[in-house]
Protein backbone atom coordinates (compact mmCIF):
# COMPACT_ATOMS: atom_id res chain seq x y z
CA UNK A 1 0.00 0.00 0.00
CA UNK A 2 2.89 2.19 0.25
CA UNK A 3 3.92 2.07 -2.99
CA UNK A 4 0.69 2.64 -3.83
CA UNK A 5 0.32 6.14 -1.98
CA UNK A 6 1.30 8.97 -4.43
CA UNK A 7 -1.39 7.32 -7.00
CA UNK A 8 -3.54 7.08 -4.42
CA UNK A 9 -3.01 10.79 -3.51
CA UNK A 10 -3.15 11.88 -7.11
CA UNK A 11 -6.70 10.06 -7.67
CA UNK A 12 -7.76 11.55 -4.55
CA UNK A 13 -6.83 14.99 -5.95
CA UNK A 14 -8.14 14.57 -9.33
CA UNK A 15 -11.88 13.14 -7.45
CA UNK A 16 -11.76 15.94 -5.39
CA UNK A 17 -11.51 18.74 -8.36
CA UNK A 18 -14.74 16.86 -9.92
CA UNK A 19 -16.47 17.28 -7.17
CA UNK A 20 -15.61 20.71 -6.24
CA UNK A 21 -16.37 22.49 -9.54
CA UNK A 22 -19.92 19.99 -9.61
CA UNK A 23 -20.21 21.90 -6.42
CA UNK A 24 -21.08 18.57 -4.58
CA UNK A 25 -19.40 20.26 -1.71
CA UNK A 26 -20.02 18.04 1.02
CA UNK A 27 -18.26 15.25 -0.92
CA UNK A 28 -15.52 17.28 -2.03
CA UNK A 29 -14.63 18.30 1.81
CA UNK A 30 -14.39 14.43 2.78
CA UNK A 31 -11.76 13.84 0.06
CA UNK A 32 -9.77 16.74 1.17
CA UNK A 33 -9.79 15.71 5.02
CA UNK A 34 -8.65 12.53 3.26
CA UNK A 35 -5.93 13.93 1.64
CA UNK A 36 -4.82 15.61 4.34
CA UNK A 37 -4.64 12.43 6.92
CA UNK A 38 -2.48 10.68 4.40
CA UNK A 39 -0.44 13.98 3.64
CA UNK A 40 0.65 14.25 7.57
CA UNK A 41 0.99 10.25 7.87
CA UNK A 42 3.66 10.34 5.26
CA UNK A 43 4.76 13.80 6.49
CA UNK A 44 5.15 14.73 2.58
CA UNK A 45 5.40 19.01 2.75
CA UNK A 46 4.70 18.74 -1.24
CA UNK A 47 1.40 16.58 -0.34
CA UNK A 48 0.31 19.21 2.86
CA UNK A 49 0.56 22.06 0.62
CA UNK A 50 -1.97 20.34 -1.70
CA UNK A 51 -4.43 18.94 0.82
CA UNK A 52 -4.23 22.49 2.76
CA UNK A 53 -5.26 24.65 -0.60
CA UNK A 54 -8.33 21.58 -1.00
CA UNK A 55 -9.33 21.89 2.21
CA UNK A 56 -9.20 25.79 2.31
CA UNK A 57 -10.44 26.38 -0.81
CA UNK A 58 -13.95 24.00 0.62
CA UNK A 59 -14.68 25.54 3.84
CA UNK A 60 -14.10 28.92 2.00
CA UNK A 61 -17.25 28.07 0.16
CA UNK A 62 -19.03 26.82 2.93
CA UNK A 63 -18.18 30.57 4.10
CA UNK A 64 -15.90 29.50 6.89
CA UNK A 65 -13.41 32.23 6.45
CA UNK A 66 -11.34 31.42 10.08
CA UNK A 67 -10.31 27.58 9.25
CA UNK A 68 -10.31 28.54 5.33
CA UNK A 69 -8.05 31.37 6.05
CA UNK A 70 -5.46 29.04 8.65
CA UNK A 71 -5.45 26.32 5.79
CA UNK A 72 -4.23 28.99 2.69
CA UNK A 73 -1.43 29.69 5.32
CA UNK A 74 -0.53 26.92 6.36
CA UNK A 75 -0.21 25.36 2.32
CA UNK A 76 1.40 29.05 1.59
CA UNK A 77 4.11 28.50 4.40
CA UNK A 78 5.09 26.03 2.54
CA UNK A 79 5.16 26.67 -0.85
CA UNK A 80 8.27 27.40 -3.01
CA UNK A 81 7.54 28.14 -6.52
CA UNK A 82 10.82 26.62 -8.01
CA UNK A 83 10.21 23.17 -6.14
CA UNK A 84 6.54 23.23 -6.62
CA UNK A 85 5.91 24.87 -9.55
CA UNK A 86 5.49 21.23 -11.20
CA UNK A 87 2.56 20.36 -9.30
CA UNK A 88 0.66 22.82 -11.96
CA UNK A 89 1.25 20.56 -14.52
CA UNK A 90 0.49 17.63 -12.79
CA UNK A 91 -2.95 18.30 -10.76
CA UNK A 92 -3.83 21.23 -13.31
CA UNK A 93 -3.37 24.23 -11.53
CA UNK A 94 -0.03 25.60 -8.81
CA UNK A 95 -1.71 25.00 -5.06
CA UNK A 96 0.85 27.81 -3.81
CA UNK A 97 -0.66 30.30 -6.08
CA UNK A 98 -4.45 29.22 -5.27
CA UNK A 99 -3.62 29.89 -1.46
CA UNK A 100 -1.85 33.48 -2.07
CA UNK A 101 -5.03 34.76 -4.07
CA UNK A 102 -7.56 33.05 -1.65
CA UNK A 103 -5.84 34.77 1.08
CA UNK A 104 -6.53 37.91 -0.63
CA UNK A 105 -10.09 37.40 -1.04
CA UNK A 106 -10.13 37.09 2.54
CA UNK A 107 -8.37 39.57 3.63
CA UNK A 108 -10.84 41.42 1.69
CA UNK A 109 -13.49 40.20 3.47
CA UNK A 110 -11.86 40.92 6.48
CA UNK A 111 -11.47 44.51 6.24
CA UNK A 112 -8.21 44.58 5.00
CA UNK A 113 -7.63 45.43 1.25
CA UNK A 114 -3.87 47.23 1.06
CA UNK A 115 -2.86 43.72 2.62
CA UNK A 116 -5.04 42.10 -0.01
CA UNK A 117 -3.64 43.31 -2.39
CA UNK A 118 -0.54 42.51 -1.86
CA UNK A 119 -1.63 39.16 -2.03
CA UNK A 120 -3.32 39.12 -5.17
CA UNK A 121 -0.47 41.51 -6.71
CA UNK A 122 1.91 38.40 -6.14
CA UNK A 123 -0.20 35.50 -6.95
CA UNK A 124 -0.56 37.37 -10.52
CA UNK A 125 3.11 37.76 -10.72
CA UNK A 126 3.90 34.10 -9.75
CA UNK A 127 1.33 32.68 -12.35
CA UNK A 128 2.58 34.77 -15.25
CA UNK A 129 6.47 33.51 -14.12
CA UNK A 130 4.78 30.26 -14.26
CA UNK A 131 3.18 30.52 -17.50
CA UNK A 132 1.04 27.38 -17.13
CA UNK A 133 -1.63 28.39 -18.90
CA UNK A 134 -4.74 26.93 -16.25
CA UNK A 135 -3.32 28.49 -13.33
CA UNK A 136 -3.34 31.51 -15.44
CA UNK A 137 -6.54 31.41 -15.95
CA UNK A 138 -7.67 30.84 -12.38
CA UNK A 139 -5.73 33.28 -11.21
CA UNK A 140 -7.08 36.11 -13.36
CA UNK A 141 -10.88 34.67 -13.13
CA UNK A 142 -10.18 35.07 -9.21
CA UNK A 143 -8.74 38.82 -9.86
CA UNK A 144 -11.74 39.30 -11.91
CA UNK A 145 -14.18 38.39 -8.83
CA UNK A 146 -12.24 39.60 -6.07
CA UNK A 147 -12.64 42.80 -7.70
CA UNK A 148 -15.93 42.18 -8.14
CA UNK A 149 -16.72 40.92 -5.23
CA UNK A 150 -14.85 43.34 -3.02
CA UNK A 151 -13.63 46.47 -5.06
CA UNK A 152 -15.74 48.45 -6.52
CA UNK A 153 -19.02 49.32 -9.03
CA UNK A 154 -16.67 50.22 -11.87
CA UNK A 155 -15.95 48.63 -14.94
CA UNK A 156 -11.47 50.22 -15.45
CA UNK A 157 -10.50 48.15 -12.65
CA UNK A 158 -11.57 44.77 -13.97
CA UNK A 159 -11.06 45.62 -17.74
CA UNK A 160 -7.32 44.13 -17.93
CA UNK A 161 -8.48 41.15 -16.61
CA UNK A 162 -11.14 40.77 -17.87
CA UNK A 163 -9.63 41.16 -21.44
CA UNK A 164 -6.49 38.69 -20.83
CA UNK A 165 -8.88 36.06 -19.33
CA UNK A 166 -10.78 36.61 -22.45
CA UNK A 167 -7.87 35.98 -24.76
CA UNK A 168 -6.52 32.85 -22.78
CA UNK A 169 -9.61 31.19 -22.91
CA UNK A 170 -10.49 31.06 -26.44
CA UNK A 171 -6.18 30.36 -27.22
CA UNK A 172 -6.67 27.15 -24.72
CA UNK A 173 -10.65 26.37 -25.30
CA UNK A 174 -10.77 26.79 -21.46
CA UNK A 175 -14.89 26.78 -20.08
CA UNK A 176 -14.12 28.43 -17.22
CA UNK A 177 -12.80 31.49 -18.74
CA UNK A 178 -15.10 31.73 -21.19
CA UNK A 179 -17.95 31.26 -18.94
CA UNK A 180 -16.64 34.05 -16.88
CA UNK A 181 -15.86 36.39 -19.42
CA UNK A 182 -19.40 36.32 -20.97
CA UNK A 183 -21.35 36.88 -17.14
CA UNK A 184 -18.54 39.87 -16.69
CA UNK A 185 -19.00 41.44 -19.71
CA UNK A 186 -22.80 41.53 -19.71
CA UNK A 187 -21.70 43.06 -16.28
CA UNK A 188 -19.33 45.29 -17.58
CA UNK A 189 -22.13 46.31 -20.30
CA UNK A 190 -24.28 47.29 -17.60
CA UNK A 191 -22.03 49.72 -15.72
CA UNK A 192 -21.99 51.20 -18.98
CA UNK A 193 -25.38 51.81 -19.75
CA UNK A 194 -26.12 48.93 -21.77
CA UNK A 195 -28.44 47.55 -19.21
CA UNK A 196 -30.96 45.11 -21.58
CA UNK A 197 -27.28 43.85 -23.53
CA UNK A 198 -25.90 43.10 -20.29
CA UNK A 199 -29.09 41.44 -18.64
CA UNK A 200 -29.81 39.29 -21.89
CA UNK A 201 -26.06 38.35 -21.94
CA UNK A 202 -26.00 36.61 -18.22
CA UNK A 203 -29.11 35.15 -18.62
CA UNK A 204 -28.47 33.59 -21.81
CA UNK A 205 -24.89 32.43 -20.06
CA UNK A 206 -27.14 30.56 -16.73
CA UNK A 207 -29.44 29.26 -18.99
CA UNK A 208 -26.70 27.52 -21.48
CA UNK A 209 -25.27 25.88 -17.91
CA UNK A 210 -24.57 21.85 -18.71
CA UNK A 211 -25.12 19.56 -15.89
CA UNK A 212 -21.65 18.22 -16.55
CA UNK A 213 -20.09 21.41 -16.37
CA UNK A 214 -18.82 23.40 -13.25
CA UNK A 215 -21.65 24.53 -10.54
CA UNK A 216 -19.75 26.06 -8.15
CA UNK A 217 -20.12 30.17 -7.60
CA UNK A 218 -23.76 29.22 -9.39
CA UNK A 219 -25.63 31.26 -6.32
CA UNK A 220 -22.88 33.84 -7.28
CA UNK A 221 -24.02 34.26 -10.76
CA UNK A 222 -27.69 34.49 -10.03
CA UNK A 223 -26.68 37.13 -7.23
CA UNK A 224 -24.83 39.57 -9.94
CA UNK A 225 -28.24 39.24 -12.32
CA UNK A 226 -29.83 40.18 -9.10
CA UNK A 227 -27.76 42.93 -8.72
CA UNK A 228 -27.96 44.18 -12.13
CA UNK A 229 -31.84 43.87 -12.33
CA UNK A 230 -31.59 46.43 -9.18
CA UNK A 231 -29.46 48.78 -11.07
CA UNK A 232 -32.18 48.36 -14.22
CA UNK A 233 -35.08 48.70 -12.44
CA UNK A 234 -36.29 45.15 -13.37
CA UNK A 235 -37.36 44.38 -9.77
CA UNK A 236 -39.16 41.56 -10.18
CA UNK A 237 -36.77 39.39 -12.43
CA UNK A 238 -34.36 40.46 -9.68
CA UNK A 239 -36.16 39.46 -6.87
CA UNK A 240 -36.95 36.01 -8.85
CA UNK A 241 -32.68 35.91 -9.35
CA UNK A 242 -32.25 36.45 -5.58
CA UNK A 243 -34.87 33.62 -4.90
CA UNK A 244 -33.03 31.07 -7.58
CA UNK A 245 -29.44 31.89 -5.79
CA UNK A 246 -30.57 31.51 -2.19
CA UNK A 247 -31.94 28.25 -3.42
CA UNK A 248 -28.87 27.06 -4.55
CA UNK A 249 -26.58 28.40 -1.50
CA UNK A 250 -29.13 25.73 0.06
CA UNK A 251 -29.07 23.17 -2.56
CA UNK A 252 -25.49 23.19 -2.66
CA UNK A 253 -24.30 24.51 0.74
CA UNK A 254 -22.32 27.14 -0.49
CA UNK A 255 -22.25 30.08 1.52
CA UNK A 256 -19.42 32.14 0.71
CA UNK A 257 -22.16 34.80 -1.16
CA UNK A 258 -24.97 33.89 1.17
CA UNK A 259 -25.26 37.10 3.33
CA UNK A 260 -24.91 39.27 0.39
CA UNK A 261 -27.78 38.43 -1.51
CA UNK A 262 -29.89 38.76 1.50
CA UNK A 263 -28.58 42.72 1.23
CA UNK A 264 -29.55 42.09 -2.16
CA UNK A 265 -32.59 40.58 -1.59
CA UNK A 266 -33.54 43.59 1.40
CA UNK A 267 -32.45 46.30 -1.76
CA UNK A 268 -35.10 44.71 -4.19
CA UNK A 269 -37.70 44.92 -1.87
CA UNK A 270 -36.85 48.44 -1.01
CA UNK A 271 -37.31 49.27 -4.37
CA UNK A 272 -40.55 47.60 -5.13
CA UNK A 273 -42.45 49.06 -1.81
CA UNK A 274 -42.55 52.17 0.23
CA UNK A 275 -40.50 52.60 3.00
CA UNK A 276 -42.96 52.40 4.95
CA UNK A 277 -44.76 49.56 4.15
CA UNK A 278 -44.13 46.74 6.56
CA UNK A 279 -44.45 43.82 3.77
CA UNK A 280 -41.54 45.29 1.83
CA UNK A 281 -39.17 43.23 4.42
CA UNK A 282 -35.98 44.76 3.81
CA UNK A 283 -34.73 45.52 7.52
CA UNK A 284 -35.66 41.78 7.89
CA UNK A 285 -33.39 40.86 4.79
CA UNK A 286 -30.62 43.58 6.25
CA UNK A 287 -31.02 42.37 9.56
CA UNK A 288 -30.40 38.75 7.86
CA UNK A 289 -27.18 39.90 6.17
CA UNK A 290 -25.70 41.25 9.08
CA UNK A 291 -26.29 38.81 11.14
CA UNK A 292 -24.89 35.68 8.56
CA UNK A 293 -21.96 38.23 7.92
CA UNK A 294 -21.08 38.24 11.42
CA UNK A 295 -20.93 34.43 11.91
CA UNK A 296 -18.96 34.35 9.07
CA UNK A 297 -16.49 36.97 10.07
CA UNK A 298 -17.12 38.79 6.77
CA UNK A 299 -16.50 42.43 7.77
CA UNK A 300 -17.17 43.46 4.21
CA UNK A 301 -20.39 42.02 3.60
CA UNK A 302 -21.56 43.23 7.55
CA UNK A 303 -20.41 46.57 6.41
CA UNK A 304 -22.69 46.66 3.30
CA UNK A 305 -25.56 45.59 5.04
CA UNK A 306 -25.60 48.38 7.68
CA UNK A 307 -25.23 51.00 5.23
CA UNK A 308 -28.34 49.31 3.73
CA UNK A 309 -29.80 49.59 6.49
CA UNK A 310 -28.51 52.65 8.17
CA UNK A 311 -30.01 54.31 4.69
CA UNK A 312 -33.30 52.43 5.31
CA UNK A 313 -33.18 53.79 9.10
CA UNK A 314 -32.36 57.31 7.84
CA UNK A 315 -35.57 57.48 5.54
CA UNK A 316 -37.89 56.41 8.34
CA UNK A 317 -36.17 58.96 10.82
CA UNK A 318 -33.98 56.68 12.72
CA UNK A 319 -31.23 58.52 12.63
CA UNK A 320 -29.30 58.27 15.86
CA UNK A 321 -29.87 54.33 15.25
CA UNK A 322 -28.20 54.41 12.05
CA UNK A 323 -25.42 56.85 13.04
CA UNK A 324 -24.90 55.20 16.16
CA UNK A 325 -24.56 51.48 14.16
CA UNK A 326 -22.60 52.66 10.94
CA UNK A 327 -20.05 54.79 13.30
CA UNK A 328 -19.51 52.16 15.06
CA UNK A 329 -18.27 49.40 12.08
CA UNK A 330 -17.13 52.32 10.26
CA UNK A 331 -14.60 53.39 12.86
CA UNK A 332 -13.50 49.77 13.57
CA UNK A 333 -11.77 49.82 9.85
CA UNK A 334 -8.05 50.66 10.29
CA UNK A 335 -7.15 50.82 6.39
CA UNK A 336 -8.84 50.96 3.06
CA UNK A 337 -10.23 54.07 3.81
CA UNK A 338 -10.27 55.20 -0.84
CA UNK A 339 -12.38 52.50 -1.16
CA UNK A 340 -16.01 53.11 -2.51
CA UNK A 341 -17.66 51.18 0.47
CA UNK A 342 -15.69 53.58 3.18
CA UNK A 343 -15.94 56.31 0.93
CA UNK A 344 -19.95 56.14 0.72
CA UNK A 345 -20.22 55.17 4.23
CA UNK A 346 -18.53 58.53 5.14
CA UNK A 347 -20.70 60.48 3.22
CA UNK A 348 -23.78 58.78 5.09
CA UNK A 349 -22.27 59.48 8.13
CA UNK A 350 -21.62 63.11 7.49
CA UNK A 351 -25.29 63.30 6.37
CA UNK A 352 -26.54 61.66 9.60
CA UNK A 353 -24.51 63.23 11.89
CA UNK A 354 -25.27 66.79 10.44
CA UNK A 355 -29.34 66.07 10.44
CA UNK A 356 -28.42 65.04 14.03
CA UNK A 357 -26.07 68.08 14.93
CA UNK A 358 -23.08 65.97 15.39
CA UNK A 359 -19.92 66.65 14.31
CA UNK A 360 -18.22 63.04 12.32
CA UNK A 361 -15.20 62.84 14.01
CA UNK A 362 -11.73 62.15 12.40
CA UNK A 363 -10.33 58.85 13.09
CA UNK A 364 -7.68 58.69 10.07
């Protein structure tokens, strides 16, 4: 059976990837705890550093950021791009780079973004130097939704990789890049005013999804149409896309994206009903969010929600609620401070405080 062990760890690897991008999550977990029993048994560092970035890269769907985040570190202390760089070429894609980048997205989430980037800066670098073109890919499809995800409304910032994910996917017939440079650029279409382009385009992209083909970051997908519906005004097919992706984070279990589309969800109904009506259920949906953010120890997605719902409190009059609850995350940041999120936040502050005849006070 010894003998036997590196094909046995190899099989495991290559069962675990099918499983993972099926999004049968609970499967793919077991076969990364497995790799990671026989990985310390034989005390192999080159076999850790794989079963770490598995087993991270799992719970980080599940939206377990804490053991997700100790896993990436643990496979990225030991990690050494001229010993390991082969492992690209034999599992598909570098484990050392997949735990720099999936560090950054948490950092992100954390509430940390100059150290995120840092992150992401060199797990960009290290895949170019590696020039294996799947890695590539991954790494620039997780630039693309980390920015996304975490950066900002605006189109510039994603453009260049956007357009080099674009290129490498049709030069290596890749799915995954192609997949994700049709749902960006009917995104990208929208934050440029081509709303009913950019709508058709994602929808047409979900609705050409093969049961064979990868599932995971499905509840994702629905959340952007979601998202863009909101910025159309198409309310209820974006209510309906928030309804089809919280079905899948329960179908699937993956709750990585699960307290933002509640936010989402909360902003919909906002938008279809008066404030004041008590069946539009947004401060339940906010309320939701924060509270799903907060188990997760997603900072970023917390913060979002209260300034949804600090702007819900300010319309009904709450106002020393809302300035009292958005001063209080707001303040708790100790960097990223150009972002859009931090930058709109402040703005809502200064409006509350002034309607309240505070002074905002300077903590930067």
């Amino acid at each position: 059976m010894v003998g036997e062990t590196p094909q046995l760890f190899s099989a495991l690897c290559g069962l675990w990837s099918f499983y993972y991008l099926r999004a049968e999550l609970q499967t793919a977990y077991e076969l990364a705890e497995q790799l990671l029993a026989i990985a310390r048994k034989a005390d192999d560092s080159t076999w850790l550093l794989e079963a770490h970035q598995t087993l991270g890269t799992t719970l980080l769907c599940f939206g377990r950021l804490a053991p997700a985040g100790k896993h990436f570190e643990q496979g990225l202390a030991l990690y050494e791009p001229a010993q390991h760089g082969f492992l690209a070429f034999l599992h598909g894609r570098d484990p050392g780079i997949l735990c720099r980048f999936n560090i950054a997205m948490i950092l992100w989430f954390r509430g940390v973004p100059e150290q995120a980037r840092t992150h992401l800066e060199a797990a960009l670098t290290w895949a170019q130097e590696l020039a294996h073109p799947l890695t590539q890919i991954v790494t620039l499809n997780a630039a693309v939704w980390i920015h996304h995800f975490c950066v900002s409304h605006e189109a510039e910032p994603i453009l260049e990789y956007y357009e080099a994910l674009g290129r490498l996917g049709i030069e290596h017939d890749i799915p995954l890049a192609q997949e994700t440079h049709l749902i960006m650029g009917g995104w990208i279409q929208v934050m440029q005013g081509q709303v009913d382009a950019g709508i058709a385009q994602i929808r047409q992209t979900l609705a050409n999804y093969q049961p064979s083909a990868m599932q995971v970051m499905r509840a994702h997908h629905f959340g952007l149409l979601a998202d863009l519906c909101a910025v159309g005004g198409r309310l209820e097919e974006g209510l309906e896309a928030v309804t089809e992706a919280l079905k899948e984070v329960e179908r699937v279990g993956e709750h990585l994206y699960e307290a933002e589309l509640y936010r989402l969800q909360g902003v919909l109904m906002l938008k279809a009903c008066p404030v004041e009506s008590p069946e539009s259920g947004a401060e339940a949906c906010f309320l939701k969010a924060i509270a799903t953010s907060r188990r997760q120890g997603n900072k970023l997605f917390e913060f979002r929600a209260v300034v949804s719902l600090s702007r819900l409190w300010q319309r009904q009059g709450k106002i020393e609620e809302a300035r009292r609850m958005l001063a209080e995350i707001y303040h708790s940041f100790t960097e990223g401070f150009d972002t859009p999120d931090l930058q709109e936040a402040k703005a809502l502050l200064a409006e509350l405080s002034s309607k309240d005849g505070q002074e905002i006070e300077r903590v930067h």
